[in-house]
C-alpha atoms as a PDB file:
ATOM      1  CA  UNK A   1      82.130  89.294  76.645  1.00  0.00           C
ATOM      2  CA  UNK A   2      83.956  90.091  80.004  1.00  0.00           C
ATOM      3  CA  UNK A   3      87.743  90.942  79.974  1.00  0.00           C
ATOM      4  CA  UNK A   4      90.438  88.423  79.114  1.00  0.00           C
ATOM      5  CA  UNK A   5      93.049  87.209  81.398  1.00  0.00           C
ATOM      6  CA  UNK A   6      96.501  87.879  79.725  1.00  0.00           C
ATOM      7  CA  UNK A   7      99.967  86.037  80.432  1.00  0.00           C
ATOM      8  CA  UNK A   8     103.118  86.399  79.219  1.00  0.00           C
ATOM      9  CA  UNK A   9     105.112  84.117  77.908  1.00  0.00           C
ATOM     10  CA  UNK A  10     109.062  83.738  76.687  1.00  0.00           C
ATOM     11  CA  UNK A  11     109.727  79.692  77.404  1.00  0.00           C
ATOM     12  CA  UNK A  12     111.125  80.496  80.564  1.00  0.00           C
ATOM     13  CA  UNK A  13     109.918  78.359  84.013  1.00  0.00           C
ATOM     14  CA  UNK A  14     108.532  81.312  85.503  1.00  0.00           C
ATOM     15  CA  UNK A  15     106.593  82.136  82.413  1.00  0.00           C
ATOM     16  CA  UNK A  16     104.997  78.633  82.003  1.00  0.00           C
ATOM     17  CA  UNK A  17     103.924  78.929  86.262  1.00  0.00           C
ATOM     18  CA  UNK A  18     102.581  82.327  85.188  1.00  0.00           C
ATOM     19  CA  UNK A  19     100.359  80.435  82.382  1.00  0.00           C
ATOM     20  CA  UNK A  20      99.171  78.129  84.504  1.00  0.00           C
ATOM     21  CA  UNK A  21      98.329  80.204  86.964  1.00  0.00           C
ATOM     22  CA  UNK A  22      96.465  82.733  84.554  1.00  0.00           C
ATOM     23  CA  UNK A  23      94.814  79.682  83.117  1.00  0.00           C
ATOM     24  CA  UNK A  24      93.331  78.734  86.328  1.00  0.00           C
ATOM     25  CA  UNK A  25      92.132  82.065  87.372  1.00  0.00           C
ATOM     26  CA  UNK A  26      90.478  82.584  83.663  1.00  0.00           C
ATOM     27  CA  UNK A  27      88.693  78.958  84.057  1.00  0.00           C
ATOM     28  CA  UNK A  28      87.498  80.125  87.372  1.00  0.00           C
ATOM     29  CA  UNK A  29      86.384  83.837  85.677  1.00  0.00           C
ATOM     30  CA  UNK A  30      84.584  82.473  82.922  1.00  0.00           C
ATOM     31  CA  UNK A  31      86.773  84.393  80.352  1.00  0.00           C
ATOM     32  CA  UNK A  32      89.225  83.413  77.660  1.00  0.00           C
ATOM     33  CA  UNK A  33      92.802  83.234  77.910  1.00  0.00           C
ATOM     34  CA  UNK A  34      95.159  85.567  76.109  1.00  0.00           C
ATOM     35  CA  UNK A  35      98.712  84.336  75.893  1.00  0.00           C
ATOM     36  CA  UNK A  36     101.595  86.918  74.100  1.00  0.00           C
ATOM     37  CA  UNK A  37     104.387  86.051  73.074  1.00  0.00           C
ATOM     38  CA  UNK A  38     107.482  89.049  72.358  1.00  0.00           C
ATOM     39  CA  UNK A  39     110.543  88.400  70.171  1.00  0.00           C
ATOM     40  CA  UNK A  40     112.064  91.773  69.213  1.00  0.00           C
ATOM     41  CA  UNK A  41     115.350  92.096  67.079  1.00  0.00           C
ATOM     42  CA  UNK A  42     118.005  92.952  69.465  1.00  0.00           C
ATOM     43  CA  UNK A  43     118.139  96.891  69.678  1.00  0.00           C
ATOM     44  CA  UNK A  44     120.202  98.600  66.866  1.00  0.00           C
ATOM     45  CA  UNK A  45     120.471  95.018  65.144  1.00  0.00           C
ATOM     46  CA  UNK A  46     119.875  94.213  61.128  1.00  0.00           C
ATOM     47  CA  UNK A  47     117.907  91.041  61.270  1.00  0.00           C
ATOM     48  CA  UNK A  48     117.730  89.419  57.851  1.00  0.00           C
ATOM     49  CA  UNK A  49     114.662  87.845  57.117  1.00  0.00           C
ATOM     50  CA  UNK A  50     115.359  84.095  56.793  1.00  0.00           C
ATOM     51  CA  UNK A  51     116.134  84.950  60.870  1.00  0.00           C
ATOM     52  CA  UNK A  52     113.099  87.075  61.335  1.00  0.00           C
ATOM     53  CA  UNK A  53     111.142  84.231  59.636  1.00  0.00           C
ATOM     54  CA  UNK A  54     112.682  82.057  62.523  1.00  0.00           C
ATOM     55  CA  UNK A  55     111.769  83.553  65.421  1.00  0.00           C
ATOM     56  CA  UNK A  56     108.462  83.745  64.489  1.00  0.00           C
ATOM     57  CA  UNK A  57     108.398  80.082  64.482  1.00  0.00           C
ATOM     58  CA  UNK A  58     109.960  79.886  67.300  1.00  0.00           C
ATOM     59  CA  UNK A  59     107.658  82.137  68.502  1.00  0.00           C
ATOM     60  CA  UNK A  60     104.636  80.139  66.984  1.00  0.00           C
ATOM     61  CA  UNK A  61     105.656  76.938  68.336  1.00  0.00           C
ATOM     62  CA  UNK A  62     106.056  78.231  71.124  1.00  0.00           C
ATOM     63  CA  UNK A  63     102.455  79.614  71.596  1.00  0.00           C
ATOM     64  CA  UNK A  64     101.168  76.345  70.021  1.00  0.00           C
ATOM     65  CA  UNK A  65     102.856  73.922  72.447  1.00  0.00           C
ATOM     66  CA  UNK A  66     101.505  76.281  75.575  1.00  0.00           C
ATOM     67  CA  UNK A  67      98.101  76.492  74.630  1.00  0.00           C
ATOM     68  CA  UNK A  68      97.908  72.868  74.052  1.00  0.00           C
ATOM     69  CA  UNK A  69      99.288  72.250  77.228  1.00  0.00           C
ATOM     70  CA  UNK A  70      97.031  74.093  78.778  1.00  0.00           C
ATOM     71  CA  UNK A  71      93.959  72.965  77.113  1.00  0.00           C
ATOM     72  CA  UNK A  72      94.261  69.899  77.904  1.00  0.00           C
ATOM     73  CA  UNK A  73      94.142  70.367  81.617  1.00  0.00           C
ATOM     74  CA  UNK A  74      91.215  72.957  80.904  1.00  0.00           C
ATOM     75  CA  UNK A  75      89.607  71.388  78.149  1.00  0.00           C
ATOM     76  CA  UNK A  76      86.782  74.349  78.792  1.00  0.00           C
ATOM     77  CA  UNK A  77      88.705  77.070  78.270  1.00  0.00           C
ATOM     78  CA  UNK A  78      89.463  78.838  75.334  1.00  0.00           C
ATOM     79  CA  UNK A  79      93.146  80.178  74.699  1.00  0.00           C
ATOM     80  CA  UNK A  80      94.164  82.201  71.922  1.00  0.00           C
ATOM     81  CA  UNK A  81      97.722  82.590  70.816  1.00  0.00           C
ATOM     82  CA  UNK A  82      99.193  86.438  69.775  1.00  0.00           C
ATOM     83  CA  UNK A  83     102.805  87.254  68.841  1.00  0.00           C
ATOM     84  CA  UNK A  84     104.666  90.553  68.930  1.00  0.00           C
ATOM     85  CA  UNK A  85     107.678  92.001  67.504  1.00  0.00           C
ATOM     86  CA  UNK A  86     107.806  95.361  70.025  1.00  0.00           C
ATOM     87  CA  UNK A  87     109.763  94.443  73.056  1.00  0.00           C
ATOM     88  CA  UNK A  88     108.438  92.528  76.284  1.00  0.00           C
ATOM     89  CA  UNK A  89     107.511  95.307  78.260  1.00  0.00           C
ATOM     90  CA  UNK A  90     106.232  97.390  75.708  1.00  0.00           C
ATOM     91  CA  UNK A  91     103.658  94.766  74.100  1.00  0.00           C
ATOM     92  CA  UNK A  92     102.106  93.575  77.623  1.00  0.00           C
ATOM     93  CA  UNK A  93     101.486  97.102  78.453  1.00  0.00           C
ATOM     94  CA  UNK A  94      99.726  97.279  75.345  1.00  0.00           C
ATOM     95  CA  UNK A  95      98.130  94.590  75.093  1.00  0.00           C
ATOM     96  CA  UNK A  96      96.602  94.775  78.927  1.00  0.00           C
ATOM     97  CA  UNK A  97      94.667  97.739  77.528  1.00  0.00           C
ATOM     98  CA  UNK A  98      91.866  95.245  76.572  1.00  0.00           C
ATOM     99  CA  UNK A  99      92.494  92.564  79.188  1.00  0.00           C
ATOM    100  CA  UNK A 100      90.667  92.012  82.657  1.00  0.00           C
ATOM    101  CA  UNK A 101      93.898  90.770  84.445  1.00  0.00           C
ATOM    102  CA  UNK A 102      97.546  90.486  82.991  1.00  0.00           C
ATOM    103  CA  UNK A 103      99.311  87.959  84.918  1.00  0.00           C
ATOM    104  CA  UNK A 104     103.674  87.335  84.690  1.00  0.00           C
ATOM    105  CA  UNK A 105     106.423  85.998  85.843  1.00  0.00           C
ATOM    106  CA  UNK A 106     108.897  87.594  88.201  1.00  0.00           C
ATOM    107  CA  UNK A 107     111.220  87.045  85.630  1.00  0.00           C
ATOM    108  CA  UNK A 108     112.156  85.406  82.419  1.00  0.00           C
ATOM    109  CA  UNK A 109     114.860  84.305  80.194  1.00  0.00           C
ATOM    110  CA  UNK A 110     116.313  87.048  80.713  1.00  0.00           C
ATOM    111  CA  UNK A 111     117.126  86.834  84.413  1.00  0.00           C
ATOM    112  CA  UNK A 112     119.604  85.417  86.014  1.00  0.00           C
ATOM    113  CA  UNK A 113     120.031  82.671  88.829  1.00  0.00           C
ATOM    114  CA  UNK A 114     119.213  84.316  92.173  1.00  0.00           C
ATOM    115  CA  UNK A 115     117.279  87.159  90.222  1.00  0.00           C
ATOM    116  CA  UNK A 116     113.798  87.915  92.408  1.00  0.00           C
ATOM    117  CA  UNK A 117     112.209  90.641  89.671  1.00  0.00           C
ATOM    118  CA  UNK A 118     113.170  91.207  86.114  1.00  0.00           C
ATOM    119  CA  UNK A 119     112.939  94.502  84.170  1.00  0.00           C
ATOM    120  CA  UNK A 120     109.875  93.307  82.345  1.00  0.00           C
ATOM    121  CA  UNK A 121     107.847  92.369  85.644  1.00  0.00           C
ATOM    122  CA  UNK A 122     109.147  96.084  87.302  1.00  0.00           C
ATOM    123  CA  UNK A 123     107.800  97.186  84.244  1.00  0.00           C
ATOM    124  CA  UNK A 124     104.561  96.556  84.482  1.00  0.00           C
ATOM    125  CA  UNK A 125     103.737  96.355  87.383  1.00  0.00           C
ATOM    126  CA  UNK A 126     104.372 100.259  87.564  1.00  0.00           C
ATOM    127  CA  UNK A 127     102.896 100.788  84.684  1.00  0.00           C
ATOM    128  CA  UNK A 128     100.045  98.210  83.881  1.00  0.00           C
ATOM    129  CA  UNK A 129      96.583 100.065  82.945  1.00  0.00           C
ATOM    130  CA  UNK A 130      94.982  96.398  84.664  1.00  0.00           C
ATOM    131  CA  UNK A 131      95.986  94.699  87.966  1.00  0.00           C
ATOM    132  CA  UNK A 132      98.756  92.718  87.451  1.00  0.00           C
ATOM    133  CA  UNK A 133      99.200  89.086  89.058  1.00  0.00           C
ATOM    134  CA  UNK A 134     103.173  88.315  89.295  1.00  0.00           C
ATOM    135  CA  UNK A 135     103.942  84.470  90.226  1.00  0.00           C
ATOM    136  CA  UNK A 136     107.276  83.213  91.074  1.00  0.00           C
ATOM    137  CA  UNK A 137     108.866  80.247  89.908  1.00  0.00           C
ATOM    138  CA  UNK A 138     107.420  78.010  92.949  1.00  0.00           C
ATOM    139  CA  UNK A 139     104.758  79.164  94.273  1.00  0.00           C
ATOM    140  CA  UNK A 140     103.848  78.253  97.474  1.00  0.00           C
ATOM    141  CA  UNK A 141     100.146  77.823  96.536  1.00  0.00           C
ATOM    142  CA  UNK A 142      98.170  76.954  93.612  1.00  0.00           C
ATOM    143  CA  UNK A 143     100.947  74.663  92.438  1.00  0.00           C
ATOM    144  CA  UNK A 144      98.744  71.314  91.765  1.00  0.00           C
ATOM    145  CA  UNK A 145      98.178  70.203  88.442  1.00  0.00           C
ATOM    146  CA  UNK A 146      94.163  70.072  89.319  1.00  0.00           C
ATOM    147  CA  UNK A 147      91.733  73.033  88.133  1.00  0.00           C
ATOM    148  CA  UNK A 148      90.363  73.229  91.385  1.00  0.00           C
ATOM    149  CA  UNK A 149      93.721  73.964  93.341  1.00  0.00           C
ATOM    150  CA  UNK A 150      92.627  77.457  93.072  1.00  0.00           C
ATOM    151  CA  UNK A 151      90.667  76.918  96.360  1.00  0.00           C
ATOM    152  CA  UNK A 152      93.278  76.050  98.807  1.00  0.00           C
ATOM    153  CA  UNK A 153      95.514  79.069 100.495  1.00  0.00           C
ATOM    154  CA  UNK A 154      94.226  82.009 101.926  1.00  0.00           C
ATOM    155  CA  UNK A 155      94.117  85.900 100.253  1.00  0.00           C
ATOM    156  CA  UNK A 156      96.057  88.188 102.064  1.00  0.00           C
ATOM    157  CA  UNK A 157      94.949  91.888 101.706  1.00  0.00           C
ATOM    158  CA  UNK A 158      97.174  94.858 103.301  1.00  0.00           C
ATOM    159  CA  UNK A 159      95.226  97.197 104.100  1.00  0.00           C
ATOM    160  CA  UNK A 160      95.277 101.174 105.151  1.00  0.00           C
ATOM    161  CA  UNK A 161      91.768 101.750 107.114  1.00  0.00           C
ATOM    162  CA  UNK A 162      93.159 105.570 107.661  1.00  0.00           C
ATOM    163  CA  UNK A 163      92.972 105.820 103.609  1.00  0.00           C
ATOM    164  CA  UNK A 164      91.223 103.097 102.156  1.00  0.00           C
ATOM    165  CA  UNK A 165      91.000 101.757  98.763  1.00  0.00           C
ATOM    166  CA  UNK A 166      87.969 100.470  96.610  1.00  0.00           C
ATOM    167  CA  UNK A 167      89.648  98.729  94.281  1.00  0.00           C
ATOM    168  CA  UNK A 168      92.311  97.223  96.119  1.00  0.00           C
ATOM    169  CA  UNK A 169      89.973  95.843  98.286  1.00  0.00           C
ATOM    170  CA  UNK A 170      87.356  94.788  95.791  1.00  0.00           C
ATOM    171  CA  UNK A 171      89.739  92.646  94.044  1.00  0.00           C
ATOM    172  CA  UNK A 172      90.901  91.330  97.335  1.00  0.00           C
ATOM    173  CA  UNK A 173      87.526  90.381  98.186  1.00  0.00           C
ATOM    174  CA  UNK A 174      86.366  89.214  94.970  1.00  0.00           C
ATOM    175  CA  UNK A 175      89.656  87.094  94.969  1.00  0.00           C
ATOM    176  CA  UNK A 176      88.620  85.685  98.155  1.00  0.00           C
ATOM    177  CA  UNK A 177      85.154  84.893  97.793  1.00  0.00           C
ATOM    178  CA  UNK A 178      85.488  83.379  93.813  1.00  0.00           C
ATOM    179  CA  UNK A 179      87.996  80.838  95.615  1.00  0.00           C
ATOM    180  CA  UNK A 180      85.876  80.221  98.816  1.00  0.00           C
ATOM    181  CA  UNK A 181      88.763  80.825 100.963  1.00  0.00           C
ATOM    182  CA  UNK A 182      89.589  82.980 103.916  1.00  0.00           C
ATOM    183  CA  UNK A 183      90.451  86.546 103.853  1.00  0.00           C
ATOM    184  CA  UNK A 184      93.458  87.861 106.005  1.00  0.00           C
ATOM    185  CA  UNK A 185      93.687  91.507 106.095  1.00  0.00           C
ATOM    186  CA  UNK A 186      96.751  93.337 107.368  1.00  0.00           C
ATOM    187  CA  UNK A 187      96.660  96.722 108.726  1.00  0.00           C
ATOM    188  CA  UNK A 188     100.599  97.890 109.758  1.00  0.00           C
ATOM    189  CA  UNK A 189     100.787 100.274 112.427  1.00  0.00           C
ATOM    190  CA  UNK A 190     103.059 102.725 114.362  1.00  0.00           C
ATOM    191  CA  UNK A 191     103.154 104.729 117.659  1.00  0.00           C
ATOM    192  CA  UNK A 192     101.958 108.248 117.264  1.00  0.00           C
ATOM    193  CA  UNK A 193     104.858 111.037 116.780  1.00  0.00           C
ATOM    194  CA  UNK A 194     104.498 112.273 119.963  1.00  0.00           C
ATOM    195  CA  UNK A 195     104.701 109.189 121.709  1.00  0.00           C
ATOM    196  CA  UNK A 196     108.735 109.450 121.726  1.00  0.00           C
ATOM    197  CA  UNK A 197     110.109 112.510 122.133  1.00  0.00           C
ATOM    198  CA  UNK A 198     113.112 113.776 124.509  1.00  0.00           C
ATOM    199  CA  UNK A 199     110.411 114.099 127.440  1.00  0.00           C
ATOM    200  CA  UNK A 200     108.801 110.620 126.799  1.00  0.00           C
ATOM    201  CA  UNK A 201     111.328 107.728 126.869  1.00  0.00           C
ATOM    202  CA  UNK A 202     109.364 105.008 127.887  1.00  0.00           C
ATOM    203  CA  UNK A 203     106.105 103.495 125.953  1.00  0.00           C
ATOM    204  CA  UNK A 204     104.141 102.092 128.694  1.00  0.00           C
ATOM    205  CA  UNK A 205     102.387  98.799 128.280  1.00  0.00           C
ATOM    206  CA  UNK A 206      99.183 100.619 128.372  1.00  0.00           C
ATOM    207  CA  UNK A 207      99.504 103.193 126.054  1.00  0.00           C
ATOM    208  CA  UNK A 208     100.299 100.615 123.456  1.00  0.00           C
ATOM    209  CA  UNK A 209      97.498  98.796 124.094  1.00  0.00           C
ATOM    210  CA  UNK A 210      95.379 101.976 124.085  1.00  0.00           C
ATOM    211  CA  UNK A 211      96.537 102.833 120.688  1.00  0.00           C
ATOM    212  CA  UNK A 212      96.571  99.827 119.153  1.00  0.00           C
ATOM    213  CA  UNK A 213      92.649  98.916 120.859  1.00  0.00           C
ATOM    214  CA  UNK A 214      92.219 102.419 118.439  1.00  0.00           C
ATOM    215  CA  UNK A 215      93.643 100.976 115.167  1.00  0.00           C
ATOM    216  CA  UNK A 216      91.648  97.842 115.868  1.00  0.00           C
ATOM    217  CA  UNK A 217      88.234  99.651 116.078  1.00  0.00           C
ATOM    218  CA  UNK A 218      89.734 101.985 112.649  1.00  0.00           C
ATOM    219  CA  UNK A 219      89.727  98.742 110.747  1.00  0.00           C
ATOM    220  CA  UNK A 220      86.397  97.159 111.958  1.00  0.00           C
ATOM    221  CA  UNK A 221      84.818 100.064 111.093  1.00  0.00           C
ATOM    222  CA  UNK A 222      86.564 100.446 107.789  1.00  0.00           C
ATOM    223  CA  UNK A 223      86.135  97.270 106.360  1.00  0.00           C
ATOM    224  CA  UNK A 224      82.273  97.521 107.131  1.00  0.00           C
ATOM    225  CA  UNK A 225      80.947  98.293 103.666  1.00  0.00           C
ATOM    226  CA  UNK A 226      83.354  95.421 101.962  1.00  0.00           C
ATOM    227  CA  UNK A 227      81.807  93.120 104.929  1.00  0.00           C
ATOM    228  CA  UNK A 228      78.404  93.842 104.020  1.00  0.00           C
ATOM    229  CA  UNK A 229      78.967  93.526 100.156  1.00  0.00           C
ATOM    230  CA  UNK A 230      80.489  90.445  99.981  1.00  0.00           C
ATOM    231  CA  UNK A 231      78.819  88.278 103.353  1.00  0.00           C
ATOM    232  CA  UNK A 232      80.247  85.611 101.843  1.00  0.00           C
ATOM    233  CA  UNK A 233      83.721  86.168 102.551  1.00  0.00           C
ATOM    234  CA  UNK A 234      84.797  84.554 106.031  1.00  0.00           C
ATOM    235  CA  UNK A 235      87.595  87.982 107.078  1.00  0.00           C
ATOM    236  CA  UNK A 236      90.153  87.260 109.600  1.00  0.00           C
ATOM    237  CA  UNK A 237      92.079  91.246 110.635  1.00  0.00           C
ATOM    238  CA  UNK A 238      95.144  91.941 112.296  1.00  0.00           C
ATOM    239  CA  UNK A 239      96.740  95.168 113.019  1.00  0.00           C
ATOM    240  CA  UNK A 240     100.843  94.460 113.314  1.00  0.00           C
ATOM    241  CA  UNK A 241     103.244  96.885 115.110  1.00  0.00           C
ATOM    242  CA  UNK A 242     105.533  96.363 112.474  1.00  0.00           C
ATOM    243  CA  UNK A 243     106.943  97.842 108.671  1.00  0.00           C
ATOM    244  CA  UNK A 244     104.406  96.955 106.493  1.00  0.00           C
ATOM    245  CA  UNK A 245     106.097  95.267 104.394  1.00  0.00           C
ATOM    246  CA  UNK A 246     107.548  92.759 107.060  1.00  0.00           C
ATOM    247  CA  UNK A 247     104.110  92.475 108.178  1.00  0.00           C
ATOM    248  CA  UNK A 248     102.549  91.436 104.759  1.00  0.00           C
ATOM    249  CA  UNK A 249     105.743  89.039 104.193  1.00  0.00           C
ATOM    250  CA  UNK A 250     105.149  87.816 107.275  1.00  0.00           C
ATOM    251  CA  UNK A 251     101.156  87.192 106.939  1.00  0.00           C
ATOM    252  CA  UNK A 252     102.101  85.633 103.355  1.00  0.00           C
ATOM    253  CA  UNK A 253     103.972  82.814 104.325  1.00  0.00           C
ATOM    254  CA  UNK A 254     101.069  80.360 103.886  1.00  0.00           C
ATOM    255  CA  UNK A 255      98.943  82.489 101.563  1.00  0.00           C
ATOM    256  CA  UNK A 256      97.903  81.812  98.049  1.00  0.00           C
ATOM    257  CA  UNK A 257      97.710  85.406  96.714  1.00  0.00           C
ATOM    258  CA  UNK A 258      98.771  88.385  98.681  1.00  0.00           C
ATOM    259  CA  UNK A 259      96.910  91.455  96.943  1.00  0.00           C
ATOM    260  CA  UNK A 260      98.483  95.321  96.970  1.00  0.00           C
ATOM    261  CA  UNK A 261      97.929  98.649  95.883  1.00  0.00           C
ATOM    262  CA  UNK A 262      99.975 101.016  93.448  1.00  0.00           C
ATOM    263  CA  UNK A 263      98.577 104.679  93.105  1.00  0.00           C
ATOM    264  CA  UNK A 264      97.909 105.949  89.982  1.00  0.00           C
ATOM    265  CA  UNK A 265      99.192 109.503  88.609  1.00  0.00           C
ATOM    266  CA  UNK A 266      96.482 111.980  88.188  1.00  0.00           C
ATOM    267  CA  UNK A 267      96.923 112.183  84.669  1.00  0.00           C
ATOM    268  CA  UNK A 268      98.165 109.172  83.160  1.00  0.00           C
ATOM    269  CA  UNK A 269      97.617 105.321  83.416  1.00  0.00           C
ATOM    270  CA  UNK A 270     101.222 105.012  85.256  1.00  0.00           C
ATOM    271  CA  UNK A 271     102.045 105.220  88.464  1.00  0.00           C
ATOM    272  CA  UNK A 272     104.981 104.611  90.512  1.00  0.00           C
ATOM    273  CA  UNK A 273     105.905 101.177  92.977  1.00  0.00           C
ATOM    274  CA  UNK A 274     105.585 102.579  95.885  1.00  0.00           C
ATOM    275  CA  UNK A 275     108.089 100.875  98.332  1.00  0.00           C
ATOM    276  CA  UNK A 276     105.951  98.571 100.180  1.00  0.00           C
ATOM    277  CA  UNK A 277     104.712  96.741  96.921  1.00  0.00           C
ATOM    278  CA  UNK A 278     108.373  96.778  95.678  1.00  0.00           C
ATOM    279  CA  UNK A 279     109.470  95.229  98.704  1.00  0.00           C
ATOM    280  CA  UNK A 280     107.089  92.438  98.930  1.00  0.00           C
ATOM    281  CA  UNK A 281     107.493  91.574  94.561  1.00  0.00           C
ATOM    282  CA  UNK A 282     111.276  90.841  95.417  1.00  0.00           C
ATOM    283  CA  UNK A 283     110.637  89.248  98.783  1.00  0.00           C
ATOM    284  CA  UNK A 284     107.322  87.071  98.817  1.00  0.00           C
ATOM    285  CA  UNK A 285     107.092  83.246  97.800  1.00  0.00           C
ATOM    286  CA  UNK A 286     103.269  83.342  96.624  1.00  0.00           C
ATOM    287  CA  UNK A 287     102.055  85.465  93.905  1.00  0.00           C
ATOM    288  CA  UNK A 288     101.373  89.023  94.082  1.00  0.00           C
ATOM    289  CA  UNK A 289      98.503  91.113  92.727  1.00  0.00           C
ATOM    290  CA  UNK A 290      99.874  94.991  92.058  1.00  0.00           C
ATOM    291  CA  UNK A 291      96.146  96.681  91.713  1.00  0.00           C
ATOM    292  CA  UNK A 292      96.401  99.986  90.190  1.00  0.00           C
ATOM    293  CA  UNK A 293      93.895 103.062  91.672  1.00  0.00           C
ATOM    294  CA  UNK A 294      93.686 106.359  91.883  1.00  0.00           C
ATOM    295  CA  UNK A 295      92.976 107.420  95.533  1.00  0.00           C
END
């Protein structure tokens, strides 16, 4: 049996558009739906047991109530329920070990109003052995209440055709063509160094357009192999003289998934946010996939 999806939940909003959204994309996968649930003792707290006994239930009803919810809107997909007592982070990162896809909220109960990321989401999306999907509280796709609102909104892949990466763009392309929708990839670029420099003050019209004619022929030719292994996949490319990180917020507007990278270290499962993905998780309205790789 293929992978689970995973989702987090706490009874927050954010958590319940995360379970929704995981639900959809596990319908659409063919693969069950894994929803955990965390309630740790506060650190350095003596919990009687009566209490303990409590938040289970809380817990439990909590997990009950969800997975009803969501079966009936996907009365073919099977949810199971799992609770925790290690803290947020901590269980998801275990418990993505065995999953396909772990999928959260930007934040939770924790958070507070005007909040974009909460420890837990930072958490693993640095960390998370799986790609990670992170949905905000609205997001700007996806939001209907019917199984198939998976196909509307485009996938929005940024893309480095001077170092690409397989599994980024796999799972941006796989995204894409499991949703029949288009593919917008996003290639940020810059002037060369030597292009400013005390002697050269001035970039002419046609040196820009000389480079950037250059970048466009780097990505055509890098995205070649994805092209040919998934024909199915209708690809619109730009190349953006811009940060990339404005130019993936800006390409995201409209988009229904915008889909990153985060480099794994060499010898462990973690890695670090690299700026660009950190940038877009506290900035973006649609949800973000963080996919870990080691290139």
């Amino acid at each position: 049996m293929r992978s689970p999806v995973l989702a987090g939940i706490d009874g927050s909003g954010c958590a319940a558009a995360a379970a929704d959204w995981a639900a959809r994309e596990a319908a659409l996968r063919g693969v069950p739906l894994r929803l955990l649930h965390a309630s740790p003792p506060l650190p350095g707290s003596v919990v009687p047991g009566p209490a303990l006994d409590r938040l289970h239930r809380m817990g439990t009803r909590l997990l009950q109530r969800t997975a009803a919810d969501l079966a009936d809107r996907y009365p073919d997909l099977r949810v199971e329920c799992e609770q925790a007592d290690d803290a947020p982070a901590g269980a998801l990162l275990t418990a993505a070990r065995a999953a396909g896809l772990l999928v959260v909220g930007t934040r939770g109960t924790g958070g507070f109003e005007g909040l974009a990321v909460g420890s837990v989401a930072l958490r693993t999306a640095a960390a998370a052995p799986c790609p990670v999907v992170f949905v905000p509280p609205r997001p700007r796709a996806f939001a209907e209440e019917s199984p198939t609102a998976h196909s509307t909104g485009q996938v929005v892949l940024g893309f480095d055709a001077h170092r690409p990466v397989g599994e980024v763009a796999d799972f941006a392309f796989s995204a894409a063509g499991a949703r029949a929708v288009r593919l917008h990839v996003v290639q940020a670029w810059a002037f060369p160094a030597e292009s400013v420099s005390s002697r050269t003050l001035v970039v002419t019209e046609e040196d820009r357009a000389t480079w950037e004619d250059e970048e466009v022929l780097r990505l055509s030719d890098a995205l070649r192999p994805w092209r040919e292994k998934y024909p199915q996949v209708t690809i619109g490319a730009d190349v953006m003289l811009l940060h990339p990180a404005e130019a993936l917020l800006n390409a995201s507007r409209s988009a229904g998934l915008l889909v990153v990278g985060r480099r794994t270290e060499p010898r462990s499962a973690e890695g670090r946010l690299g700026p660009v993905s950190h940038a877009v998780l506290h900035h973006t309205r649609c949800p973000v996939a963080v996919v870990p790789h080691s290139g």
